[in-house]
N, C-alpha and C. Protein backbone atom coordinates (compact mmCIF):
# COMPACT_ATOMS: atom_id res chain seq x y z
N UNK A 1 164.90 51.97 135.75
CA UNK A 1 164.22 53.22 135.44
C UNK A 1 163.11 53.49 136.45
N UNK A 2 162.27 52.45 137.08
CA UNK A 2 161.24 52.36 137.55
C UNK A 2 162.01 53.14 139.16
N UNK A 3 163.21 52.36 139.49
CA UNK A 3 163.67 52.97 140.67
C UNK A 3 164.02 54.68 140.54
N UNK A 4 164.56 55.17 139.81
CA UNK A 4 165.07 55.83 139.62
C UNK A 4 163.85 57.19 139.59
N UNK A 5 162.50 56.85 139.33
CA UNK A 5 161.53 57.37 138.95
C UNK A 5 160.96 57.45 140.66
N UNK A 6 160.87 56.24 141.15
CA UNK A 6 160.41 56.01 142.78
C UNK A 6 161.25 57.23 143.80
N UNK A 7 162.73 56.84 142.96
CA UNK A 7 163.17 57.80 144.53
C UNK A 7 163.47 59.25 143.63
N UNK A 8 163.24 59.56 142.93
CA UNK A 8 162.96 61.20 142.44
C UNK A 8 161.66 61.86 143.43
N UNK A 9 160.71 60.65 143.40
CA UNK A 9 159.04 61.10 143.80
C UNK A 9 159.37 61.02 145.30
N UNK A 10 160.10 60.62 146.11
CA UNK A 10 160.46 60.10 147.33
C UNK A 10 161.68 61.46 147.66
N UNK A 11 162.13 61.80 147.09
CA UNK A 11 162.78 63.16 147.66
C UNK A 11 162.47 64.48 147.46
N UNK A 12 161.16 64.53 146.38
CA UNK A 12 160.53 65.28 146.53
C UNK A 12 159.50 65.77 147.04
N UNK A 13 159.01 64.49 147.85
CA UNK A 13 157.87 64.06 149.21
C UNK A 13 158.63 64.46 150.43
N UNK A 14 160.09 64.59 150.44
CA UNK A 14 160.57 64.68 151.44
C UNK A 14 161.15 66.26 151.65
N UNK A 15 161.75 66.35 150.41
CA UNK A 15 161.79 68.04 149.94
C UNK A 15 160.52 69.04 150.78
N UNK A 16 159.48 68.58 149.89
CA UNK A 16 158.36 69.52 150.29
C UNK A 16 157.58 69.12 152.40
N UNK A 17 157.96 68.42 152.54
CA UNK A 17 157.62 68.31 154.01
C UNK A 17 158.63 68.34 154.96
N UNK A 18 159.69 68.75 154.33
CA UNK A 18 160.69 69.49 155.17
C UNK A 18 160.64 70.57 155.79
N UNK A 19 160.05 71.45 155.23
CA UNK A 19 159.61 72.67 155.74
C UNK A 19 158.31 72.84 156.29
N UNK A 20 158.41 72.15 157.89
CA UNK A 20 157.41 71.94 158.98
C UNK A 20 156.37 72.67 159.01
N UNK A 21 154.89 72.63 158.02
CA UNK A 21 154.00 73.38 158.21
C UNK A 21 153.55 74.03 158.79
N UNK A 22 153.39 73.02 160.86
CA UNK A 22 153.41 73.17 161.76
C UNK A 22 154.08 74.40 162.77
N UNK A 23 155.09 74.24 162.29
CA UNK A 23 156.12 75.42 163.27
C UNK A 23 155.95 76.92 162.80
N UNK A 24 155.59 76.98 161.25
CA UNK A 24 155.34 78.01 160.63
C UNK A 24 154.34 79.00 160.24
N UNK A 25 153.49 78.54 161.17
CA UNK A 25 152.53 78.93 162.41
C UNK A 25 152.53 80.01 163.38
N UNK A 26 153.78 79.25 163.56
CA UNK A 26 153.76 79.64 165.12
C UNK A 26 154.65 81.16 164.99
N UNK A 27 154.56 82.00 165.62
CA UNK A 27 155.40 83.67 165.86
C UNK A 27 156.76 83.31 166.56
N UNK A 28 157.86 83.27 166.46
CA UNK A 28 159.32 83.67 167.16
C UNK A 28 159.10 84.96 167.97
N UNK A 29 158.89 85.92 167.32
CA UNK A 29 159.17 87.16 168.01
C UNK A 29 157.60 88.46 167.45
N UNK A 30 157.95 89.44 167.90
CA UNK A 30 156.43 90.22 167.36
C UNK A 30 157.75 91.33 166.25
N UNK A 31 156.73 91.89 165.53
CA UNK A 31 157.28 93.05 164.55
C UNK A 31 157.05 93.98 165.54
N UNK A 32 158.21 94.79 165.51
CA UNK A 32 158.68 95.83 166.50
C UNK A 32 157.51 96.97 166.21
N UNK A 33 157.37 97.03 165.10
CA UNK A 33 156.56 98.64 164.52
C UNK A 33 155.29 98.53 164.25
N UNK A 34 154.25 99.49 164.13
CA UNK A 34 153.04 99.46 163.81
C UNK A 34 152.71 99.54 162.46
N UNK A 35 151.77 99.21 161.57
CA UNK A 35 151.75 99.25 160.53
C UNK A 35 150.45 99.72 160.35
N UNK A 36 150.54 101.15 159.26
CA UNK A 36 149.48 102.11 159.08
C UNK A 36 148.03 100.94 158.66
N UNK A 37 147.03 101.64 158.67
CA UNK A 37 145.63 100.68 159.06
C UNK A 37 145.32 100.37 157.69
N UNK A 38 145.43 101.18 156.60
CA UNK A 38 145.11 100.77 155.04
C UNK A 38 146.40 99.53 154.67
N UNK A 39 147.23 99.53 155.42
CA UNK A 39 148.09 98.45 154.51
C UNK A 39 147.63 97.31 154.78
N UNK A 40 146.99 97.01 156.08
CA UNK A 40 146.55 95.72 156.55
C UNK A 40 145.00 95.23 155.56
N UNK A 41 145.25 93.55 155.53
CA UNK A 41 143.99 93.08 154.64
C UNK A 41 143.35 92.35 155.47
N UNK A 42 143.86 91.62 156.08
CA UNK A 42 143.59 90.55 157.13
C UNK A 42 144.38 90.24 158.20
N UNK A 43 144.00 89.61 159.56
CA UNK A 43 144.72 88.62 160.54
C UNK A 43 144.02 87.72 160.70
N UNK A 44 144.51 86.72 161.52
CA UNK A 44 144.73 85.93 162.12
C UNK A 44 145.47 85.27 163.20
N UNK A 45 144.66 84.68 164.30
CA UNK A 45 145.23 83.94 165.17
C UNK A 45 146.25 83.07 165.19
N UNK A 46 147.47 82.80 166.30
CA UNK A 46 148.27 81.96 165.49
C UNK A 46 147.57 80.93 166.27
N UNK A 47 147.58 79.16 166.41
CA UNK A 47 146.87 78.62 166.92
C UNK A 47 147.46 78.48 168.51
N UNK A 48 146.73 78.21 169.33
CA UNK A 48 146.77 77.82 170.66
C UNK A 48 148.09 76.70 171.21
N UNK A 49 148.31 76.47 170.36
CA UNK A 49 149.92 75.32 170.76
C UNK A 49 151.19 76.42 170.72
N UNK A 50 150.93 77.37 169.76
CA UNK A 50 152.38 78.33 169.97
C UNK A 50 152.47 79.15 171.28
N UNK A 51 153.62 79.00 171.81
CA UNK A 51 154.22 79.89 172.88
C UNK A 51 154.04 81.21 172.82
N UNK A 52 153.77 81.63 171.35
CA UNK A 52 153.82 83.21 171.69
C UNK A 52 152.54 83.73 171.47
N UNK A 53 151.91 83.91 171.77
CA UNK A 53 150.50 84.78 171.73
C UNK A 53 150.53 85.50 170.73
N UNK A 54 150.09 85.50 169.43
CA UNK A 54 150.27 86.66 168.31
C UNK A 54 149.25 86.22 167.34
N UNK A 55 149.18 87.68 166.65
CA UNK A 55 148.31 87.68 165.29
C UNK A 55 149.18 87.40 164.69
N UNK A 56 148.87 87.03 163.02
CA UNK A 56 149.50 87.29 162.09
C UNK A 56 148.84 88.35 160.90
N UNK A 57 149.27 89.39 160.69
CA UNK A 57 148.75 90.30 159.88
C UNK A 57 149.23 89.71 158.54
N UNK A 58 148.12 90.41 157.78
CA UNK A 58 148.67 90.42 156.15
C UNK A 58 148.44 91.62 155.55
N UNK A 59 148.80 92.28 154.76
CA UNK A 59 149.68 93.27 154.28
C UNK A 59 148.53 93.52 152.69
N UNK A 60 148.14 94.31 152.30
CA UNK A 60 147.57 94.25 150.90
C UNK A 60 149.02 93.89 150.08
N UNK A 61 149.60 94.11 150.22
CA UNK A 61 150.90 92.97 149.55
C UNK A 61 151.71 91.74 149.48
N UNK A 62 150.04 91.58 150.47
CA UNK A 62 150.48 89.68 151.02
C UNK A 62 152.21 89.79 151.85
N UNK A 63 152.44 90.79 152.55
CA UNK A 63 153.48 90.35 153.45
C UNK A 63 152.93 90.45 154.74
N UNK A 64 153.36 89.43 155.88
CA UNK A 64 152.96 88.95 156.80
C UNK A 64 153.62 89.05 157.91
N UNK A 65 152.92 89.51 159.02
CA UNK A 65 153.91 90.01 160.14
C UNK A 65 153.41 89.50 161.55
N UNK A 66 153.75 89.26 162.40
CA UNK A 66 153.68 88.72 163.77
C UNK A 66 153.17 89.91 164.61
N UNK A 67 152.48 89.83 165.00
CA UNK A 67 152.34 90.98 166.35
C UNK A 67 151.52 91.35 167.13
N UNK A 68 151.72 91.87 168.21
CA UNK A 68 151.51 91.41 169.69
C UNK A 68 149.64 91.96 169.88
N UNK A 69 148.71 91.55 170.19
CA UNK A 69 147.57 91.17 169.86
C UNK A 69 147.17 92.39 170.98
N UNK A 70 148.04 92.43 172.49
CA UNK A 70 147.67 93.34 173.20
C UNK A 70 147.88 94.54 173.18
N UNK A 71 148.69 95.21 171.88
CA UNK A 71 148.62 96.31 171.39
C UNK A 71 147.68 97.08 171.16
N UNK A 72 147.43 98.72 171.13
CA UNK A 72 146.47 99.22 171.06
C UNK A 72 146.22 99.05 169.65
N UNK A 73 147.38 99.59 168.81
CA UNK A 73 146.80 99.57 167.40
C UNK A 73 146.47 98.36 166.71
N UNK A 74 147.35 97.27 167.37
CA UNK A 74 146.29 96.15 166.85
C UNK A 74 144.73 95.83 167.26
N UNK A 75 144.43 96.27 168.72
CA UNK A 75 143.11 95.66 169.08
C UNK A 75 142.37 96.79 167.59
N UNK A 76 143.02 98.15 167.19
CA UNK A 76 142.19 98.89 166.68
C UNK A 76 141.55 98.22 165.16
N UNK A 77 142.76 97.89 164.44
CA UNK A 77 142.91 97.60 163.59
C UNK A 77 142.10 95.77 163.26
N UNK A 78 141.98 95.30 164.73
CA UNK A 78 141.28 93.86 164.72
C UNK A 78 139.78 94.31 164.42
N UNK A 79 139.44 95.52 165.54
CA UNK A 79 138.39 96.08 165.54
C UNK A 79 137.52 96.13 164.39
N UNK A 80 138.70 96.72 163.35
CA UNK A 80 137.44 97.31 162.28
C UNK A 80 137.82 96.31 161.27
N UNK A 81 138.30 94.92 161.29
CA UNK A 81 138.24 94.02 160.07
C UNK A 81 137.08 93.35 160.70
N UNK A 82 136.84 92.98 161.88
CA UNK A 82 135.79 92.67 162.57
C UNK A 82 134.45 93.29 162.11
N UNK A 83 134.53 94.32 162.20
CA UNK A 83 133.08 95.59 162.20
C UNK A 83 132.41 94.55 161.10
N UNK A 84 130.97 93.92 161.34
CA UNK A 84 130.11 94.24 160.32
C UNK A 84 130.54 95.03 159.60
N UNK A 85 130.62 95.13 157.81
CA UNK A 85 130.07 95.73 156.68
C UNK A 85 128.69 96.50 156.52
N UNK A 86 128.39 97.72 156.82
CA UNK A 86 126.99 98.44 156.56
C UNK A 86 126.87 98.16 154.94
N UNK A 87 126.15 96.98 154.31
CA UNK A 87 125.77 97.36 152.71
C UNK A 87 124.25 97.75 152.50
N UNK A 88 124.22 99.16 151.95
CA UNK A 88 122.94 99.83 151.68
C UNK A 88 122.00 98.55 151.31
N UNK A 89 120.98 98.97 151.88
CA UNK A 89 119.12 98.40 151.65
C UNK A 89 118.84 98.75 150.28
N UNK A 90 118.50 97.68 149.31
CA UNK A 90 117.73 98.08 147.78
C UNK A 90 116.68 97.75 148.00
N UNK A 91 115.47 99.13 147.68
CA UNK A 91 113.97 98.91 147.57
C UNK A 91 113.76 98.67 146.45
């Protein structure tokens, strides 16, 4: 029983780190299209080891897209998640 219990926990250690954290990271290709400026919530950099130079956007619907950083509408759209927040002064 004790084995049987070991290698359940042992293929499900192996299950879940099958799917290379690492690589999934990284961009394959960029999203062909632009995506209007209210749908976006956030990006991010992919890190410096991937081949492809890309953000990764996120979507107010948490979907996530690859794309090409030297775009205009992305620098625009980096721009203003960037911007300081103006929050009014309370006297």
């Amino acid at each position: 029983m004790k084995t049987l219990i070991a290698l359940t926990a042992l293929v499900l250690i192996v299950a879940v780190n099958a799917q290379n954290p690492l690589k999934s990271e990284c961009c394959q290709r960029y999203y062909p299209n632009s995506l209007p400026e209210r749908w976006v919530k956030s990006y991010a950099p992919v890190p410096a080891r991937c081949s492809l130079d890309a953000y990764v956007i996120t979507t107010v619907k948490n979907a996530r897209f690859c794309v090409n950083p030297k775009l205009r509408w992305v620098k625009m759209i980096v721009a203003k998640l960037t911007k300081p927040k103006n929050k009014p002064r309370r006297q």
